[in-house]
C-alpha atoms as a PDB file:
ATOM      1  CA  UNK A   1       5.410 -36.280   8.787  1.00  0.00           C
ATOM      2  CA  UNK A   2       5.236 -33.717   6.063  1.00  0.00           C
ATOM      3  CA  UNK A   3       2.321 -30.686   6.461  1.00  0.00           C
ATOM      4  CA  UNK A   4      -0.329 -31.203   3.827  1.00  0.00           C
ATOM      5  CA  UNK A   5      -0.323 -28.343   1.318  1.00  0.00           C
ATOM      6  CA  UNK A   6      -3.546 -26.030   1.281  1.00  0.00           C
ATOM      7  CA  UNK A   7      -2.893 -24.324  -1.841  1.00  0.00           C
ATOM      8  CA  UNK A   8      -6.539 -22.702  -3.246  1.00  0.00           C
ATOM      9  CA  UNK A   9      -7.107 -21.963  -6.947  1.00  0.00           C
ATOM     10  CA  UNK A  10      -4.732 -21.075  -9.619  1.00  0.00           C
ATOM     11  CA  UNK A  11      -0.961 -20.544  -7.799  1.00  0.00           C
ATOM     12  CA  UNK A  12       1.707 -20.196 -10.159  1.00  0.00           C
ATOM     13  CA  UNK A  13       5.260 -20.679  -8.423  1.00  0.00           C
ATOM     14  CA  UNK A  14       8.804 -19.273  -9.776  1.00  0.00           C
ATOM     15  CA  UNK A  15      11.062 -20.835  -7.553  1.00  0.00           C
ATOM     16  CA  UNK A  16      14.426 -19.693  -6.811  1.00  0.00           C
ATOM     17  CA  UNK A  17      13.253 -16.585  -8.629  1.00  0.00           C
ATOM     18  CA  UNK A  18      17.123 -14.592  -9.075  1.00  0.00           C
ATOM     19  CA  UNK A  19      17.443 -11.359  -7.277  1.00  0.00           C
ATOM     20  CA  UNK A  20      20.730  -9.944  -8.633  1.00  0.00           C
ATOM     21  CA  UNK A  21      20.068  -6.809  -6.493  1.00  0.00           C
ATOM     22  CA  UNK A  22      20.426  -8.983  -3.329  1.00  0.00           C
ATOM     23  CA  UNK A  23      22.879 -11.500  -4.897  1.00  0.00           C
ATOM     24  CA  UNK A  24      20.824 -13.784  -3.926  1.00  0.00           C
ATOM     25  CA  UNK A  25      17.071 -16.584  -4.962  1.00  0.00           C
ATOM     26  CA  UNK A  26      13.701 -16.689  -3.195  1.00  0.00           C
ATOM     27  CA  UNK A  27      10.381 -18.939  -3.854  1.00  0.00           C
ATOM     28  CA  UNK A  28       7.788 -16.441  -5.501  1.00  0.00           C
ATOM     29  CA  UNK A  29       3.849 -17.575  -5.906  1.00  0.00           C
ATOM     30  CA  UNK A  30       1.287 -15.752  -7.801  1.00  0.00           C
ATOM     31  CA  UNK A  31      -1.868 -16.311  -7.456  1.00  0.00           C
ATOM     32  CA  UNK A  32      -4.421 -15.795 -10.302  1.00  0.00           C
ATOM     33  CA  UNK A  33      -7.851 -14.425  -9.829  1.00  0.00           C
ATOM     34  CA  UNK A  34     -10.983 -16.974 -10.668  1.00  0.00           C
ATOM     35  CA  UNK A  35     -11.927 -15.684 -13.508  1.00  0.00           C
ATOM     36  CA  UNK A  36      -7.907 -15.029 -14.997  1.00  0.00           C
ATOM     37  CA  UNK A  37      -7.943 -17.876 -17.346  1.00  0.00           C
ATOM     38  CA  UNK A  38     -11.734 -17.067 -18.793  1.00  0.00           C
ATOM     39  CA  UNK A  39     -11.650 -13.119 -19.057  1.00  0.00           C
ATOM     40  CA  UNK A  40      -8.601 -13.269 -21.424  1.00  0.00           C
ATOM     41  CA  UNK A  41      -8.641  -9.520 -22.063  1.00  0.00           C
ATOM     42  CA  UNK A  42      -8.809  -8.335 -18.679  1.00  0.00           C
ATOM     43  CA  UNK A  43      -5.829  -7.080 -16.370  1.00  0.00           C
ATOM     44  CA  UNK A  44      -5.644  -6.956 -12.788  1.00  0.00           C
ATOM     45  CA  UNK A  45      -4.283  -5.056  -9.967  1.00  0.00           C
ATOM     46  CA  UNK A  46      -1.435  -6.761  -7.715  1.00  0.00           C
ATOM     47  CA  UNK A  47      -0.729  -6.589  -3.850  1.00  0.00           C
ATOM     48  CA  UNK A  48       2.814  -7.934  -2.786  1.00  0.00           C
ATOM     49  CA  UNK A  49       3.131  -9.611   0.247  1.00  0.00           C
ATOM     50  CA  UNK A  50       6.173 -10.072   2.093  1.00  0.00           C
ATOM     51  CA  UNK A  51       7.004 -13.558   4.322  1.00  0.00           C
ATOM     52  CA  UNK A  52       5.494 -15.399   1.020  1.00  0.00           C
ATOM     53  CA  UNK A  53       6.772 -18.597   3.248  1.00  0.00           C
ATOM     54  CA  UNK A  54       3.172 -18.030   4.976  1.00  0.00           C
ATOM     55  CA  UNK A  55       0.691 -16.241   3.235  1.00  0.00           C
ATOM     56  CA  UNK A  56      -1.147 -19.311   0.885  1.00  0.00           C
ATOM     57  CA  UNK A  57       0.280 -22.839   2.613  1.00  0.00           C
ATOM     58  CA  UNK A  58       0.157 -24.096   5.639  1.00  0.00           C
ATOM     59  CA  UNK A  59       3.315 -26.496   4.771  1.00  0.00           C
ATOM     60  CA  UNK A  60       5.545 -23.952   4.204  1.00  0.00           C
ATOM     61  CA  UNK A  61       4.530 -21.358   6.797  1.00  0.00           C
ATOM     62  CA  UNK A  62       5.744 -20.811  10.409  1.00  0.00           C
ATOM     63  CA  UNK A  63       4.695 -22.937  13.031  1.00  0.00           C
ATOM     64  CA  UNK A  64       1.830 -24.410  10.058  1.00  0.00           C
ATOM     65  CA  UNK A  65      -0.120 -21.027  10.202  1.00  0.00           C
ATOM     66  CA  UNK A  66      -0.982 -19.813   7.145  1.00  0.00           C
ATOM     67  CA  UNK A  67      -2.555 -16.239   6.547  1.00  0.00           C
ATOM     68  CA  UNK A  68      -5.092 -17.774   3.975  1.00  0.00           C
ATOM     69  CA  UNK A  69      -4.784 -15.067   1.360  1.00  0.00           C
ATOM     70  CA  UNK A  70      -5.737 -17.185  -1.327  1.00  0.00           C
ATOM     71  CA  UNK A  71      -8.555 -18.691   0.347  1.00  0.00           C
ATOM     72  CA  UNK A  72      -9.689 -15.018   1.338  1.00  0.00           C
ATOM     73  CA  UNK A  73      -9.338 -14.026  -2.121  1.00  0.00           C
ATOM     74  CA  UNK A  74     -11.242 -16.591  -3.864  1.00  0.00           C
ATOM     75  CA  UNK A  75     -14.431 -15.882  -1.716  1.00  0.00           C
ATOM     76  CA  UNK A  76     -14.397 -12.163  -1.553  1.00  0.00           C
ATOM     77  CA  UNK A  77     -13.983 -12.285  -5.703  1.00  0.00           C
ATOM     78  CA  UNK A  78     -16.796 -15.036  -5.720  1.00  0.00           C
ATOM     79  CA  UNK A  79     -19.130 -12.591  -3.735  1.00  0.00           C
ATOM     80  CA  UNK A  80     -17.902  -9.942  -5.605  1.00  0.00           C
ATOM     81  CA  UNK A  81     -16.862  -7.853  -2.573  1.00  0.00           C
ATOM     82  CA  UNK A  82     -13.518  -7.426  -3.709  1.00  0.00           C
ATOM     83  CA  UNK A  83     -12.187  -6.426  -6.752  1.00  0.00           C
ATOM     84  CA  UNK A  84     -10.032  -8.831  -8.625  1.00  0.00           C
ATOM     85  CA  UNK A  85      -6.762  -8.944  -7.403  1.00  0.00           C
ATOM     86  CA  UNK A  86      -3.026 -11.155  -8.131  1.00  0.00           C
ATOM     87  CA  UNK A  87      -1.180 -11.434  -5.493  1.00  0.00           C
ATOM     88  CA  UNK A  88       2.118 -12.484  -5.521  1.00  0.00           C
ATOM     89  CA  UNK A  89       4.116 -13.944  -2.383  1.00  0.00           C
ATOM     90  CA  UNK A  90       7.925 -13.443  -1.814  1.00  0.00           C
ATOM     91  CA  UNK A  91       9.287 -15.809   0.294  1.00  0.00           C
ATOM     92  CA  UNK A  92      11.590 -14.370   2.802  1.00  0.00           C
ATOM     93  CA  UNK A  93      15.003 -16.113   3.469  1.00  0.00           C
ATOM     94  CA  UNK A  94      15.562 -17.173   6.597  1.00  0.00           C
ATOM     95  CA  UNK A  95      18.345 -15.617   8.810  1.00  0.00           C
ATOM     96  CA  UNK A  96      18.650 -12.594   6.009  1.00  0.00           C
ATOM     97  CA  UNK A  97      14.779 -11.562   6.505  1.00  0.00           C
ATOM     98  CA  UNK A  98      16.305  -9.089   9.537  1.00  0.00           C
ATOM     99  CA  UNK A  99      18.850  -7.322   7.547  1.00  0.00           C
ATOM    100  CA  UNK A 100      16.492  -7.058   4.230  1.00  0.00           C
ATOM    101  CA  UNK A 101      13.468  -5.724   6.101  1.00  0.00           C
ATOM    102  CA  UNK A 102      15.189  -3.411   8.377  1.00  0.00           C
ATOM    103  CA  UNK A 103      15.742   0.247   6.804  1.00  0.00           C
ATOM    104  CA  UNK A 104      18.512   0.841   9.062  1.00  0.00           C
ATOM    105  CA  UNK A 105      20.935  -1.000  11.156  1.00  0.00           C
ATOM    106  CA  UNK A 106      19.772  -1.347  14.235  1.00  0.00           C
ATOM    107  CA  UNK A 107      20.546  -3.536  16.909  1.00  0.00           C
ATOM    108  CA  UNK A 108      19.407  -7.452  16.803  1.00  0.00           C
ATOM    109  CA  UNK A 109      20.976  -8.269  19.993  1.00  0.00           C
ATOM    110  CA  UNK A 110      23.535  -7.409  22.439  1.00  0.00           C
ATOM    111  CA  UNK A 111      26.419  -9.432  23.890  1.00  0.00           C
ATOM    112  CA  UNK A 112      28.854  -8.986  26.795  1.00  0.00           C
ATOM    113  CA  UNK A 113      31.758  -8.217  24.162  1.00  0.00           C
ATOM    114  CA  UNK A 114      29.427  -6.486  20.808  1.00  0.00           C
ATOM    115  CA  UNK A 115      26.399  -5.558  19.668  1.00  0.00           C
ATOM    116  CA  UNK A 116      24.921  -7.553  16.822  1.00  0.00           C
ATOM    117  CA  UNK A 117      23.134  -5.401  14.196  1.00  0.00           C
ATOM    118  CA  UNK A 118      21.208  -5.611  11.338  1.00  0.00           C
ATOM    119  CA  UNK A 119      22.695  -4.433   7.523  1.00  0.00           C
ATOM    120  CA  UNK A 120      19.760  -2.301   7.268  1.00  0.00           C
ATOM    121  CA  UNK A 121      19.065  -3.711   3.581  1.00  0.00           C
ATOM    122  CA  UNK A 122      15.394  -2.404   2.906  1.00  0.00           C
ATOM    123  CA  UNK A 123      16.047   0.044   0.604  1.00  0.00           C
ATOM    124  CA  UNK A 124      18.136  -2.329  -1.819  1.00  0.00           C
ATOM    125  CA  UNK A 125      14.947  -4.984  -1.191  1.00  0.00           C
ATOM    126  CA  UNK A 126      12.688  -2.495  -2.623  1.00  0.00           C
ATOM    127  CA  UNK A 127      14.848  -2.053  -5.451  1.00  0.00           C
ATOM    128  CA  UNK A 128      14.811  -5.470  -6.374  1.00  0.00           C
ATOM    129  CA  UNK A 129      10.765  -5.812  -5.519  1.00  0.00           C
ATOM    130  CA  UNK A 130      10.815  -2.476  -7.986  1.00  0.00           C
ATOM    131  CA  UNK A 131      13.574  -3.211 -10.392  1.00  0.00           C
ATOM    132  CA  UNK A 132      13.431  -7.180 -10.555  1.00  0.00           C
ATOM    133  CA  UNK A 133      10.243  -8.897  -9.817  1.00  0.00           C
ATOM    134  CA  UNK A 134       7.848  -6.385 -10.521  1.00  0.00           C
ATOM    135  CA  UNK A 135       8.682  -6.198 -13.777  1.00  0.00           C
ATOM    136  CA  UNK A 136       8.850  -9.951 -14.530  1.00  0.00           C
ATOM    137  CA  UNK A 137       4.864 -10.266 -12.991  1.00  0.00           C
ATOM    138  CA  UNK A 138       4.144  -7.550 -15.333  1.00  0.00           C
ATOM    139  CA  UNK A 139       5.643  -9.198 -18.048  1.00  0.00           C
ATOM    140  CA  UNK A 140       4.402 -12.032 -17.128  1.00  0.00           C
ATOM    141  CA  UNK A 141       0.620 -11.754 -15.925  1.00  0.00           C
ATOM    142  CA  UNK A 142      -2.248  -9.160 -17.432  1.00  0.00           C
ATOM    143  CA  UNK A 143      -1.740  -6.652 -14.661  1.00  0.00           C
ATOM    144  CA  UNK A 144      -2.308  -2.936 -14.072  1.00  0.00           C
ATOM    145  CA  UNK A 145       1.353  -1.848 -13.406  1.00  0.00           C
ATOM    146  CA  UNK A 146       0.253   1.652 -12.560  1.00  0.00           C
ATOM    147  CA  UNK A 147       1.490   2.549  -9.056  1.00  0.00           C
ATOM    148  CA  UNK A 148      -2.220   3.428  -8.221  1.00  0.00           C
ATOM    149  CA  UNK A 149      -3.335  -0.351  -8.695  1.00  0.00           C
ATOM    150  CA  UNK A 150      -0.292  -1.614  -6.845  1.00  0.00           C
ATOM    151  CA  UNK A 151      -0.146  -3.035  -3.138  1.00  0.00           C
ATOM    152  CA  UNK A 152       2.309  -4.084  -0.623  1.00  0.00           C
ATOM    153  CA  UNK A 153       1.452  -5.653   2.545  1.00  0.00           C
ATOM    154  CA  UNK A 154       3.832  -7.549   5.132  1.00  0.00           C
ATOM    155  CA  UNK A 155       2.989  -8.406   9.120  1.00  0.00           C
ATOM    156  CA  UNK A 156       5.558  -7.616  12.241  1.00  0.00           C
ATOM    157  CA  UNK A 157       9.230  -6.356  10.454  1.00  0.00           C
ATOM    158  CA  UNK A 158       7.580  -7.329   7.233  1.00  0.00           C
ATOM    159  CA  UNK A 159       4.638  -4.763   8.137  1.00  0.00           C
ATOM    160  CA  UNK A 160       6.901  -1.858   9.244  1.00  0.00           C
ATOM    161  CA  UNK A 161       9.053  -2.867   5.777  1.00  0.00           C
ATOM    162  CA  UNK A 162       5.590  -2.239   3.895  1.00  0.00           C
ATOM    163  CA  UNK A 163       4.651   1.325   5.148  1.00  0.00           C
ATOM    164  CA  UNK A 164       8.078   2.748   4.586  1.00  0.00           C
ATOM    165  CA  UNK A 165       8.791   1.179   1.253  1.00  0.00           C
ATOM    166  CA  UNK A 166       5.370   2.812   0.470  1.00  0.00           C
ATOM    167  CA  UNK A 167       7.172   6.141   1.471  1.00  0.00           C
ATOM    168  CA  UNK A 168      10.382   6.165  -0.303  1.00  0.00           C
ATOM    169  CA  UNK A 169       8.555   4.681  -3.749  1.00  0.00           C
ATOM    170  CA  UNK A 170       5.115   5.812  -3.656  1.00  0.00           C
ATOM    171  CA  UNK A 171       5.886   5.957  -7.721  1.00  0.00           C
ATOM    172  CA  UNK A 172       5.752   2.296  -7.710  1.00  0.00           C
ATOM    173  CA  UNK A 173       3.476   1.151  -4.307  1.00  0.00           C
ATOM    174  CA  UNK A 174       0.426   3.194  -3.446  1.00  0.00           C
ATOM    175  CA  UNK A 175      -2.019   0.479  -1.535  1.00  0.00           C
ATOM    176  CA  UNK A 176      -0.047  -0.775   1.801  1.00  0.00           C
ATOM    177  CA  UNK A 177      -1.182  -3.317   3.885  1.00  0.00           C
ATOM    178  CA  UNK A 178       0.910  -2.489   7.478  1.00  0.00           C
ATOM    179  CA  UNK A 179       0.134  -5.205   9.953  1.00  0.00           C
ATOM    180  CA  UNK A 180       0.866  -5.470  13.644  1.00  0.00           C
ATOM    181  CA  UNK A 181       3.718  -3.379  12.343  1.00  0.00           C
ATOM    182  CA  UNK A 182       7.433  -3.246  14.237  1.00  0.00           C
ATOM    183  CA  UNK A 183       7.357   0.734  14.869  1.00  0.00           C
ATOM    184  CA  UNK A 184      10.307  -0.007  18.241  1.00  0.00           C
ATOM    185  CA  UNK A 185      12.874  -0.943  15.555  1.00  0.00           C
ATOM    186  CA  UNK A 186      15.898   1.327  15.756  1.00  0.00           C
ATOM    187  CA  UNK A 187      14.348   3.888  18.949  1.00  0.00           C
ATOM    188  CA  UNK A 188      11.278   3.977  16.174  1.00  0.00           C
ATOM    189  CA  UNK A 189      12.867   4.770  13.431  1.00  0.00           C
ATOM    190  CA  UNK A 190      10.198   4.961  11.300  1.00  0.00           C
ATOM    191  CA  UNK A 191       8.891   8.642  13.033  1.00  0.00           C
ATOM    192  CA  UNK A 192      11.997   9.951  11.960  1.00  0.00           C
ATOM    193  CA  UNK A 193      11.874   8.526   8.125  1.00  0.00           C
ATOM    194  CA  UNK A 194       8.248   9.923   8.354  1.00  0.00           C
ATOM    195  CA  UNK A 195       9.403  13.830   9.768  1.00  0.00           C
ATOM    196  CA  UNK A 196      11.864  13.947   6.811  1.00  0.00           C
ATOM    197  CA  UNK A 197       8.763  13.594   4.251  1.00  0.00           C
ATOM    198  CA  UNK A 198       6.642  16.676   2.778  1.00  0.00           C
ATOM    199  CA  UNK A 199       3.123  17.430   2.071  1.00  0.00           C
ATOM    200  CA  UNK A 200       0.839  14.279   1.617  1.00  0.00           C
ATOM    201  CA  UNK A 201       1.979  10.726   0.291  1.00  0.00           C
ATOM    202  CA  UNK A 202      -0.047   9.503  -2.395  1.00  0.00           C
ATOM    203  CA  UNK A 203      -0.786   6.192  -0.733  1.00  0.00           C
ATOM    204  CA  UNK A 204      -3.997   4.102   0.798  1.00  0.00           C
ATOM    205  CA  UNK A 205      -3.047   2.561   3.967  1.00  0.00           C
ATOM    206  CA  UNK A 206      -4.307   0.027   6.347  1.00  0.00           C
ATOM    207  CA  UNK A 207      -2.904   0.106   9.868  1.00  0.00           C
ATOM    208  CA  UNK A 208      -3.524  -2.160  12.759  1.00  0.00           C
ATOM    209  CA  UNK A 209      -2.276  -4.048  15.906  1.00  0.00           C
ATOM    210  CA  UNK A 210      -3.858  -6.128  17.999  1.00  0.00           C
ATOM    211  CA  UNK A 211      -3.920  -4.937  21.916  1.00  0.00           C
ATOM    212  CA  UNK A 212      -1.887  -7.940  23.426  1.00  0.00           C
ATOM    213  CA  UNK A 213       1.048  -7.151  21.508  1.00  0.00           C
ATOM    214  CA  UNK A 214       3.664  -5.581  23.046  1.00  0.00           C
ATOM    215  CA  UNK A 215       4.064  -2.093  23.049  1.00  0.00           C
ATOM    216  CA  UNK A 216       0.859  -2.066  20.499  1.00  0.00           C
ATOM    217  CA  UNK A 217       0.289   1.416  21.762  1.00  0.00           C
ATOM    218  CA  UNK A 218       2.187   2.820  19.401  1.00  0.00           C
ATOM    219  CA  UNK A 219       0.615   2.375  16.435  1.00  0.00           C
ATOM    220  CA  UNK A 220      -1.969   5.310  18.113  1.00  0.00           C
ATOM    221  CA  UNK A 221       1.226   7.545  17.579  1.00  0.00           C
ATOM    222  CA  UNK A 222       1.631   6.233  14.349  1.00  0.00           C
ATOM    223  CA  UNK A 223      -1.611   6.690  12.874  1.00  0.00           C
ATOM    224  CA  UNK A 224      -1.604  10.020  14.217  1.00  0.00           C
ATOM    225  CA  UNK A 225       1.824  11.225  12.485  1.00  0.00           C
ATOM    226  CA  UNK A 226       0.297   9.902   9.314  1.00  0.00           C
ATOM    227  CA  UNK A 227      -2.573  12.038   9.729  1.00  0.00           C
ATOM    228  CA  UNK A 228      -0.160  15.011  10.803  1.00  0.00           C
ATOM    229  CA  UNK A 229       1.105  13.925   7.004  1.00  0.00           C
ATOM    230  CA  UNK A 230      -2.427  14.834   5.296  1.00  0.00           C
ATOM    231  CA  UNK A 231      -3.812  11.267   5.357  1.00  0.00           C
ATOM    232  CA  UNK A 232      -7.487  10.664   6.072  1.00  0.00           C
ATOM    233  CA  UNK A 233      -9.088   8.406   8.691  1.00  0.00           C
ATOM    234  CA  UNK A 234     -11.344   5.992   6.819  1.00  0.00           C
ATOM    235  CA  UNK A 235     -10.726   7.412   3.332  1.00  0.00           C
ATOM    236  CA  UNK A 236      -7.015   7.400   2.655  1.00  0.00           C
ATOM    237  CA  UNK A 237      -5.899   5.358   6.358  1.00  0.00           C
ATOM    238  CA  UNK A 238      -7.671   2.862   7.640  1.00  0.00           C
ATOM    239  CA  UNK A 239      -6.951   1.740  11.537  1.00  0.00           C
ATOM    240  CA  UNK A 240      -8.098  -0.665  13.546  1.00  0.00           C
ATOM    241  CA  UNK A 241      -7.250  -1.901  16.955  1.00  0.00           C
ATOM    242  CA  UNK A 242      -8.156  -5.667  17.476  1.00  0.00           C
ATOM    243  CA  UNK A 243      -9.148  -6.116  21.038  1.00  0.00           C
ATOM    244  CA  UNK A 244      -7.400  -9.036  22.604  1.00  0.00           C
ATOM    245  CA  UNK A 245      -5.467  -9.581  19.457  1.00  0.00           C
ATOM    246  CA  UNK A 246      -1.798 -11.008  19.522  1.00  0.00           C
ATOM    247  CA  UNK A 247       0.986 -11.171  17.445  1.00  0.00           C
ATOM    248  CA  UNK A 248       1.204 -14.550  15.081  1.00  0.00           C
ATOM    249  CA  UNK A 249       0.092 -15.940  12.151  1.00  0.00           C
ATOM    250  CA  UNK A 250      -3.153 -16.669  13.505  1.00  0.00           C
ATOM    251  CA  UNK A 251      -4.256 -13.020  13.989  1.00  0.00           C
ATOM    252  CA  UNK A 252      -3.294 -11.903  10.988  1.00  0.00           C
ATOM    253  CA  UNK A 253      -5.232 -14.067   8.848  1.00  0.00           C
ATOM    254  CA  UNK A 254      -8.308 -13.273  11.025  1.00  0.00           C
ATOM    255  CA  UNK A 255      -8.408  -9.892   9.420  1.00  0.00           C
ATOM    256  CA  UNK A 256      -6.762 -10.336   6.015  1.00  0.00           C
ATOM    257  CA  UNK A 257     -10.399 -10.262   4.585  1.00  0.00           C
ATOM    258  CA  UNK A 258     -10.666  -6.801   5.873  1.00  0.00           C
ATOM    259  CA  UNK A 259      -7.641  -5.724   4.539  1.00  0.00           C
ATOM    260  CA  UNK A 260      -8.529  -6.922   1.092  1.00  0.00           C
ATOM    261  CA  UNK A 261     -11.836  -5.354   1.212  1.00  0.00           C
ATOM    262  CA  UNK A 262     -10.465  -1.774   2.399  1.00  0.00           C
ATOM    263  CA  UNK A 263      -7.472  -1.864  -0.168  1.00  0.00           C
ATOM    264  CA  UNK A 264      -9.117  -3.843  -3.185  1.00  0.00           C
ATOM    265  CA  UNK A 265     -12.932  -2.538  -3.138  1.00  0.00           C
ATOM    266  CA  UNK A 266     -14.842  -3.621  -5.712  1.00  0.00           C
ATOM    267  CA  UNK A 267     -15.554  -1.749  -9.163  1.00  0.00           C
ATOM    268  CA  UNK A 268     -18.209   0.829  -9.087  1.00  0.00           C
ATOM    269  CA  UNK A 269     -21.772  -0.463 -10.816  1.00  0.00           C
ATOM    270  CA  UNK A 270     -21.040   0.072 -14.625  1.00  0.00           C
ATOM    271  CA  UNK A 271     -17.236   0.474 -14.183  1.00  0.00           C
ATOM    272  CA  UNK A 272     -15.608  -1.022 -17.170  1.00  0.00           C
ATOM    273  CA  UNK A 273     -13.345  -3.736 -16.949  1.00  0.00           C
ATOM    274  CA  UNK A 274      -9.548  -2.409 -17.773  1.00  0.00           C
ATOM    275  CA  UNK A 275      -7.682  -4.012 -20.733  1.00  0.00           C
ATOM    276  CA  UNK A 276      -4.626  -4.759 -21.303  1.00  0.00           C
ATOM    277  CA  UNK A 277      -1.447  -3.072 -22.000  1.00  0.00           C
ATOM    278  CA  UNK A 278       0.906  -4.074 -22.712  1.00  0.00           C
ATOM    279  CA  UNK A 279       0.915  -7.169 -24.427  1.00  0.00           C
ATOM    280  CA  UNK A 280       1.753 -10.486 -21.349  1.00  0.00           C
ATOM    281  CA  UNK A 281       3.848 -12.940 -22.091  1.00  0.00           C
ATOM    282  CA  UNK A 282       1.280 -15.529 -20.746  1.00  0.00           C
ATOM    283  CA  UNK A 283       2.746 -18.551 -18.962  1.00  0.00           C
ATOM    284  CA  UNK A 284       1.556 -22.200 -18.821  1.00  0.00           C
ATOM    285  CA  UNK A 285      -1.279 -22.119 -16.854  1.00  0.00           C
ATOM    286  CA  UNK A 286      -2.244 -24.980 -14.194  1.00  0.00           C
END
């Protein structure tokens, strides 16, 4: 029996969007704020989100977990504890998710005759989330395209993918959201990509793990090298430790709320809305 869809408010989908960096097509969603359709001068920021397989529908996600970002979205923008915010969802693809999330090739597995490991294709991925798809959304949707109004946020490989794309284009990505993120990858790579950096990163980060993952201890040592970087506890980095928490689906759509809220806050009182530049090619709306 086919899993009923739980798709909430206005979801655009691009399917088999072309990625000619990758040489190859992915399923892209966007979803539209409430008020998208009636405030036809305003634009919007945009968070990313990596594994788009699972972050709106529980039909397409893995094991029929979704992460309920859309959901989320709709009632923090309702209550107006959120600001605004599109976000889009690119859908992974399959076996190539370990080679395009990995920024180096590490091992995937080891046999009695080879070791297995991964293409270490991140860097190209960003270029076509950079090159490619941004571009199109911004085309595409009334957004703010300024790398200050732009998020990124992934879970697992998709999470450590997040926070070091964030690194090597903090021109384009500024607002990460690193879950439960996969620091062991490649004898932690990631320290090393993060000692060959200078001076402060101009990025807003939310870290976190829950503590019945594996090895969850280090994400401690990772918030701490990102404060050796200049970044501020509970201004610039935001970390949290969910007691008891594991590593699925599940837990990561507990506190997706919270990671809108830190990331997307809403205006200040008598902020004025942004307009837009420059002119959208609107699409047909649902």
């Amino acid at each position: 029996m086919d899993e009923k869809h739980t798709l909430t408010g206005n979801i655009q989908s691009h399917p088999q969007f072309k990625a000619r960096i990758l040489r190859n097509r992915r399923d892209v969603q966007v979803y539209l704020p409430p008020d998208y359709r009636r405030s036809r001068e305003r634009r919007y920021p945009v968070l990313y989100l990596h594994d788009g397989q699972n972050v709106f529908d529980a039909a397409t996600s893995f094991a029929g977990v979704e992460w309920g970002a859309d959901e989320s979205a709709e009632r923090l923008t309702k209550k107006r504890l959120i600001e605004p915010v599109i976000i889009v969802a690119v859908a992974n693809i399959g076996e190539k998710r370990i080679h395009e999330y990995a920024p180096t090739c590490g091992v995937i597995e080891t046999t009695a005759s080879r070791k297995k490991r991964s293409r270490g294709l991140l860097r190209k991925y960003g270029c076509f989330l950079r090159d490619e798809l941004k571009p199109f959304i911004d085309r595409t949707y009334r957004t703010r395209p300024e790398a200050e109004f732009t998020g990124l946020g992934g879970s697992s490989l998709g999470g450590l993918a997040t926070l070091i794309l964030g690194l090597w284009f903090p021109q384009t990505f500024n607002r990460l959201a690193v879950m439960s993120p996969s620091i062991w990858w490649d004898d932690c790579a990631i320290y090393r990509i993060l000692e060959k950096g200078k001076g402060k990163p101009p990025l807003k980060i939310w870290l976190d793990t829950g503590t019945s993952e594996p090895g969850w201890e280090r994400a401690r040592e990772l918030r701490n090298r990102l404060v050796e970087r200049g970044l501020r506890v509970d201004d610039d980095l935001r970390y949290t430790e969910v007691e008891g928490g594991d590593h699925s689906e599940g837990a990561w759509a507990a506190r997706f709320e919270a990671v809108l809220r830190f990331l997307y806050p809403p205006l200040p009182p008598g902020a004025k809305e942004p307009l837009p530049h420059p002119p959208v090619l609107e699409p047909a709306l649902r």
